[in-house]
N, C-alpha and C. Protein backbone atom coordinates (compact mmCIF):
# COMPACT_ATOMS: atom_id res chain seq x y z
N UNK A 1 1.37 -10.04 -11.98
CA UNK A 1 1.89 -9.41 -13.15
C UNK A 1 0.81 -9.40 -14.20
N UNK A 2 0.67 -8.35 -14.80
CA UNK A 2 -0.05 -8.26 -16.27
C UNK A 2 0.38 -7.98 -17.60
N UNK A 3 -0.14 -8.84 -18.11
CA UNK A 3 0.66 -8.84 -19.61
C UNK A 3 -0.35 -8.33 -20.69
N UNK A 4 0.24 -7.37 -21.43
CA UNK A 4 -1.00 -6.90 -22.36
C UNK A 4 -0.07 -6.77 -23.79
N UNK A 5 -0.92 -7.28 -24.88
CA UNK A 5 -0.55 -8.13 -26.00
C UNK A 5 -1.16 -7.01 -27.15
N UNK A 6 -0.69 -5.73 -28.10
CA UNK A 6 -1.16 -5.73 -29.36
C UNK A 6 -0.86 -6.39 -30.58
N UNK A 7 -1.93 -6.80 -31.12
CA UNK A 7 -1.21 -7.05 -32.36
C UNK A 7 -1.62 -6.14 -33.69
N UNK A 8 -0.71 -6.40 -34.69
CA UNK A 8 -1.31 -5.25 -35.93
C UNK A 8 -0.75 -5.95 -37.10
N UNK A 9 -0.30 -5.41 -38.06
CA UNK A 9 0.34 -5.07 -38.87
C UNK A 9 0.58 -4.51 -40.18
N UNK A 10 1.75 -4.65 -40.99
CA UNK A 10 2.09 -3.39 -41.71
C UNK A 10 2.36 -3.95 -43.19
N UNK A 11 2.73 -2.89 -44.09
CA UNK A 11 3.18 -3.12 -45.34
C UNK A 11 4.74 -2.26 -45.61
N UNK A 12 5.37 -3.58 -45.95
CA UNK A 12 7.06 -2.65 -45.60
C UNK A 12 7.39 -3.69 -47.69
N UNK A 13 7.55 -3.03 -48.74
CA UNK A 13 8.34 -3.61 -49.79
C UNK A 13 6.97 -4.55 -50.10
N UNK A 14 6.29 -4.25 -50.19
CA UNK A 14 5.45 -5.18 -50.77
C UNK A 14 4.85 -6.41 -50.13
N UNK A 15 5.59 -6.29 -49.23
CA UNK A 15 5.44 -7.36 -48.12
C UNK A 15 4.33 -7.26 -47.03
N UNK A 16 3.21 -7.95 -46.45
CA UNK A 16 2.77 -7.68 -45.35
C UNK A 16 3.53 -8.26 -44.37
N UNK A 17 3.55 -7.78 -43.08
CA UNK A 17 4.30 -8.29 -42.13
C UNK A 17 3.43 -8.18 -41.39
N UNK A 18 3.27 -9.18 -40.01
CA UNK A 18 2.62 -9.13 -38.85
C UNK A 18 3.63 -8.76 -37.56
N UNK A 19 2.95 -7.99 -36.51
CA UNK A 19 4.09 -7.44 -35.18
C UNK A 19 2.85 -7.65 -34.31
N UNK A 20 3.65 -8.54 -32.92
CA UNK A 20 3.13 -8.56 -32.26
C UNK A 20 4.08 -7.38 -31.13
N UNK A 21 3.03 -6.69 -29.74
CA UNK A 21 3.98 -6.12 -29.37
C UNK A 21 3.48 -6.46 -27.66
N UNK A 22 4.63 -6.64 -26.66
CA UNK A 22 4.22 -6.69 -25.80
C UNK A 22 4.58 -6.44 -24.94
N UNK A 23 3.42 -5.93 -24.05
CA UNK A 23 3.64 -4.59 -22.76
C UNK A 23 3.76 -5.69 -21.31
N UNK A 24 4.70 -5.69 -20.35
CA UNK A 24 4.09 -6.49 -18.90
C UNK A 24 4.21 -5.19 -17.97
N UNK A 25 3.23 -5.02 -17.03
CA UNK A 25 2.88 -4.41 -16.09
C UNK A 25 3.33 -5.13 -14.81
N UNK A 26 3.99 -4.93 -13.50
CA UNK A 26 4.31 -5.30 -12.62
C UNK A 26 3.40 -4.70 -11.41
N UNK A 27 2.32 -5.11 -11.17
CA UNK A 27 1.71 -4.57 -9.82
C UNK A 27 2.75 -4.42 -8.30
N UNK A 28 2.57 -3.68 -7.80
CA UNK A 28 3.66 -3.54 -6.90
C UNK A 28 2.26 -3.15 -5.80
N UNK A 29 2.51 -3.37 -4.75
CA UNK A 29 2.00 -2.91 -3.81
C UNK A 29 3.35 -2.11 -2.49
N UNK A 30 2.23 -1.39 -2.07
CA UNK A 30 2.70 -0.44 -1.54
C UNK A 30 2.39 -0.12 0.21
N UNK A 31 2.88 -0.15 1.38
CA UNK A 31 2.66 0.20 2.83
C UNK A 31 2.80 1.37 3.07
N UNK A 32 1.63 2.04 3.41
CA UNK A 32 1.64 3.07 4.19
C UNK A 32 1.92 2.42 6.12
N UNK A 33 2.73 3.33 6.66
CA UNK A 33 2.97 3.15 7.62
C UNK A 33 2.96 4.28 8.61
N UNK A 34 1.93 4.29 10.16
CA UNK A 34 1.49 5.37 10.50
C UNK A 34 2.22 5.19 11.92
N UNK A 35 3.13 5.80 12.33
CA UNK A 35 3.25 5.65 13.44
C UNK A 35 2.18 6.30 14.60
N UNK A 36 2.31 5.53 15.76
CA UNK A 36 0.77 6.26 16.68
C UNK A 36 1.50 5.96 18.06
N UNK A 37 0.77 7.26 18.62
CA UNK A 37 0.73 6.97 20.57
C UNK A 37 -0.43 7.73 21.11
N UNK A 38 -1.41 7.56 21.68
CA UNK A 38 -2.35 8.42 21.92
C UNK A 38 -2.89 9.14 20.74
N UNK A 39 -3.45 8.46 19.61
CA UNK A 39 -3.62 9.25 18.71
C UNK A 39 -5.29 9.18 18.19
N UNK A 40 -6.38 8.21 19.22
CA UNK A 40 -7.34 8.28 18.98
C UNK A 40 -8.02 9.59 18.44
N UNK A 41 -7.92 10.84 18.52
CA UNK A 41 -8.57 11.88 18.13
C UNK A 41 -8.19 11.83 17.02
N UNK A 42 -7.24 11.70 16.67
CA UNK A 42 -7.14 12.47 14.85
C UNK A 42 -7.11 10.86 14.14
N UNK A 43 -6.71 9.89 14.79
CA UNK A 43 -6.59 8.35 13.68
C UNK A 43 -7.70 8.24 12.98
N UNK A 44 -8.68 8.54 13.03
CA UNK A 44 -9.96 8.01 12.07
C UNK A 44 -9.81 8.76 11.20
N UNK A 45 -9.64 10.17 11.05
CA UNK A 45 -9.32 11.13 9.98
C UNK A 45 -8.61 10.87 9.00
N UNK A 46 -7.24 10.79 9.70
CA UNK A 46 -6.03 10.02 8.94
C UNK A 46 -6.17 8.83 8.02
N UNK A 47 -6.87 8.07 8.38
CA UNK A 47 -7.17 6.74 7.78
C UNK A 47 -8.36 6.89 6.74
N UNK A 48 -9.43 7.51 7.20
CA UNK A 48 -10.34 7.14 5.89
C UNK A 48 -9.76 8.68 4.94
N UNK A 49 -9.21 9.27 5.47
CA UNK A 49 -8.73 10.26 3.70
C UNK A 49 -7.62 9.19 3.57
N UNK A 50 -6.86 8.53 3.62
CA UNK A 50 -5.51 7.61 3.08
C UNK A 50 -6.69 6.78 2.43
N UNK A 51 -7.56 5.89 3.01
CA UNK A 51 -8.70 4.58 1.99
C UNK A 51 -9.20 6.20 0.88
N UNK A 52 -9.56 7.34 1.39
CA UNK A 52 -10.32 7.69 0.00
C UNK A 52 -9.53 7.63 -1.05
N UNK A 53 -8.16 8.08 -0.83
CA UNK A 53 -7.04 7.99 -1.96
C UNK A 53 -6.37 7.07 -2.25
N UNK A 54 -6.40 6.05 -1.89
CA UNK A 54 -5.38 4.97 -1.86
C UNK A 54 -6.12 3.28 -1.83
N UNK A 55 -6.49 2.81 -3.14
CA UNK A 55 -7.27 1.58 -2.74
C UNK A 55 -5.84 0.53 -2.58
N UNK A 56 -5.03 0.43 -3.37
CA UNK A 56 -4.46 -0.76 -3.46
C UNK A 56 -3.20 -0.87 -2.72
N UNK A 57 -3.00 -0.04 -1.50
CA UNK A 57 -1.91 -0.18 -0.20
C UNK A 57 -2.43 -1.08 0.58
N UNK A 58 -1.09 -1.53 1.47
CA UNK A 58 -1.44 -1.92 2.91
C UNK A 58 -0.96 -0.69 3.93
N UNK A 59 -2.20 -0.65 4.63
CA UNK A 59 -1.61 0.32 5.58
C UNK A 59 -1.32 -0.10 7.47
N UNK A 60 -0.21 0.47 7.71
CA UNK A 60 -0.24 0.09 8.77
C UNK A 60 0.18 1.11 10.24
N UNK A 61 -0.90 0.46 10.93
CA UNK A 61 -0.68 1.61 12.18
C UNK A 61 0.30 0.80 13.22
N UNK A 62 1.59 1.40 13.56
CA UNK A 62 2.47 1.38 14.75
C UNK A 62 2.90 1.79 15.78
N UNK A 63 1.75 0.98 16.67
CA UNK A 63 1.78 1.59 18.05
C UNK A 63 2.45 1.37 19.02
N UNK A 64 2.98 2.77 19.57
CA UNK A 64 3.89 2.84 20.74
C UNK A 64 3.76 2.79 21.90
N UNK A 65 2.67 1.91 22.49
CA UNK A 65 2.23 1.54 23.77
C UNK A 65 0.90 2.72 23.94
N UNK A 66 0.15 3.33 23.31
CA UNK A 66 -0.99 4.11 23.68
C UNK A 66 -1.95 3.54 24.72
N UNK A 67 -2.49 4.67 25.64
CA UNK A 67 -3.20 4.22 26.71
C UNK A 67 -4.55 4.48 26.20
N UNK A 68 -5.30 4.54 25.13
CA UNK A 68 -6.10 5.09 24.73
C UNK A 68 -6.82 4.73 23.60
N UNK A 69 -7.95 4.87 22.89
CA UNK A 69 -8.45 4.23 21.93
C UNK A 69 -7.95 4.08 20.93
N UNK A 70 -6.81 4.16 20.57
CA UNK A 70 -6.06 4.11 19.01
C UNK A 70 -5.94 2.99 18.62
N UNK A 71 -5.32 1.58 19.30
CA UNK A 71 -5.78 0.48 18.38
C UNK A 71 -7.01 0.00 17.94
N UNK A 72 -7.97 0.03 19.13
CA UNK A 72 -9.24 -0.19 18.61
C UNK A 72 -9.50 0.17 17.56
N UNK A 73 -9.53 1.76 17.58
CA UNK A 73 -9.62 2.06 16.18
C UNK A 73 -9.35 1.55 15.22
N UNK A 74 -8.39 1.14 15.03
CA UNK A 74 -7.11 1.24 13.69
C UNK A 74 -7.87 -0.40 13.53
N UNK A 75 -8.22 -1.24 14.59
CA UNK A 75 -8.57 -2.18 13.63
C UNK A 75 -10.09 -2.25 13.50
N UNK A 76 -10.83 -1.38 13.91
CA UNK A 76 -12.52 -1.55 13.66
C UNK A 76 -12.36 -1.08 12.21
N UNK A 77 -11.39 0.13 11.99
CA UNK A 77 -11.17 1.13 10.32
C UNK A 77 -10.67 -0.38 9.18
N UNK A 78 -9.67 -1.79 10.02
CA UNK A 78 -9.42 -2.76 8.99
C UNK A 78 -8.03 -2.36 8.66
N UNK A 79 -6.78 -1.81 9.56
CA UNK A 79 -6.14 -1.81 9.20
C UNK A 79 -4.78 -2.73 9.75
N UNK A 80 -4.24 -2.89 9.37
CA UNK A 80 -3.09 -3.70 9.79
C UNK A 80 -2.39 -2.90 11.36
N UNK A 81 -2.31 -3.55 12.32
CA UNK A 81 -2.20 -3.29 13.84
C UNK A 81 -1.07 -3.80 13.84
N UNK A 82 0.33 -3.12 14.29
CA UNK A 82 1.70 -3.80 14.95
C UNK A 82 1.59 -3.19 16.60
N UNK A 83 2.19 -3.08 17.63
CA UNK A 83 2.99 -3.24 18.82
C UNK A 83 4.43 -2.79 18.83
N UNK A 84 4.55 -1.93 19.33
CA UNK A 84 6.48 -1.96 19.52
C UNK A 84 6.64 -1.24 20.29
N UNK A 85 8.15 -1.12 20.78
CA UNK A 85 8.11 -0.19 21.75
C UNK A 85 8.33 1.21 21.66
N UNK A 86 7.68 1.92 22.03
CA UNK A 86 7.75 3.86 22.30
C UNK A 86 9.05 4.05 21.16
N UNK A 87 8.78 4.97 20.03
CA UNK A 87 9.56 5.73 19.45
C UNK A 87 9.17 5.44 17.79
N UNK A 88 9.66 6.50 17.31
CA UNK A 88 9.25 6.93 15.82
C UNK A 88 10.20 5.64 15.03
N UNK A 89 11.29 5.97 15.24
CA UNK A 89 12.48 5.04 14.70
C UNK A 89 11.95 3.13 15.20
N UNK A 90 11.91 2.85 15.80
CA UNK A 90 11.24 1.18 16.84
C UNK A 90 10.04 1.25 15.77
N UNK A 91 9.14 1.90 16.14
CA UNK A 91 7.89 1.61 15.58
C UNK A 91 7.84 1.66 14.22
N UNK A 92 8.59 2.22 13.44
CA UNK A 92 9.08 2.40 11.90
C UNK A 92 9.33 1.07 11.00
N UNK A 93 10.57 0.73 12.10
CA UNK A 93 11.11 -0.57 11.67
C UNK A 93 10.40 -1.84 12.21
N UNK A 94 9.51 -1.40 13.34
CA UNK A 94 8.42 -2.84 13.52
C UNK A 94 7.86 -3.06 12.13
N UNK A 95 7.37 -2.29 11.88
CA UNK A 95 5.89 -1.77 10.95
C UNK A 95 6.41 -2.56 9.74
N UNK A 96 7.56 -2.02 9.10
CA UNK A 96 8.32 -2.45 7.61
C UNK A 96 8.71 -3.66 7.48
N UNK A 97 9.12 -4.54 9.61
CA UNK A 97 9.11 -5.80 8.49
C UNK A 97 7.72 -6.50 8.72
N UNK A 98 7.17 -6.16 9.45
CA UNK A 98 5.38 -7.23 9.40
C UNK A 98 5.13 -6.62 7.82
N UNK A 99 5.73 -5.54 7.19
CA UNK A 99 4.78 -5.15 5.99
C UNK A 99 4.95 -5.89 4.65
N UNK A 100 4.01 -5.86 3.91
CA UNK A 100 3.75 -6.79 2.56
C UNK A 100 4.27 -6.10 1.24
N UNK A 101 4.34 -5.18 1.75
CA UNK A 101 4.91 -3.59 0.35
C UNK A 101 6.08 -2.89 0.45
């Protein structure tokens, strides 16, 4: 959490008064979640345009048993790697609860 503090103040009746005012910011983080099966050709794409736009996610790739270079990938790129079994819906809900966001 961040807390950010102005202070100032004013003239109200002759009076000076001091106001403090204060802002808190709640960082939230956020999971991207990619489902994958055979998706070595396009996963590297996918992933470094998501890092060009996106510094402060976790992202995560959920794979559905691929026979093929896609996890490698996903973790040489540094991204969070789940396992589950075959399907959009399975691999969805693997992904969300290993996730931090």
């Amino acid at each position: 959490m961040l807390l950010l503090f102005k202070s100032g103040s004013y003239w109200s009746n002759s009076k000076r008064k001091q106001i403090v005012i204060g802002i808190s910011f709640t960082m939230h983080k956020y999971s991207i979640i990619i489902p994958s099966l055979n998706e070595e050709k396009f996963l590297p794409g996918v992933l470094k345009n998501i890092k060009k736009f996106t510094e402060m996610v976790e992202i995560i790739v959920s794979d559905g048993g691929s026979t093929d270079n896609t996890i490698n990938i996903a973790e040489k790129l540094g991204v969070k790697v789940c396992r589950s079994k075959k399907g959009k819906g399975v691999q969805m809900n693997r992904a969300a609860k290993s996730s931090n966001g």
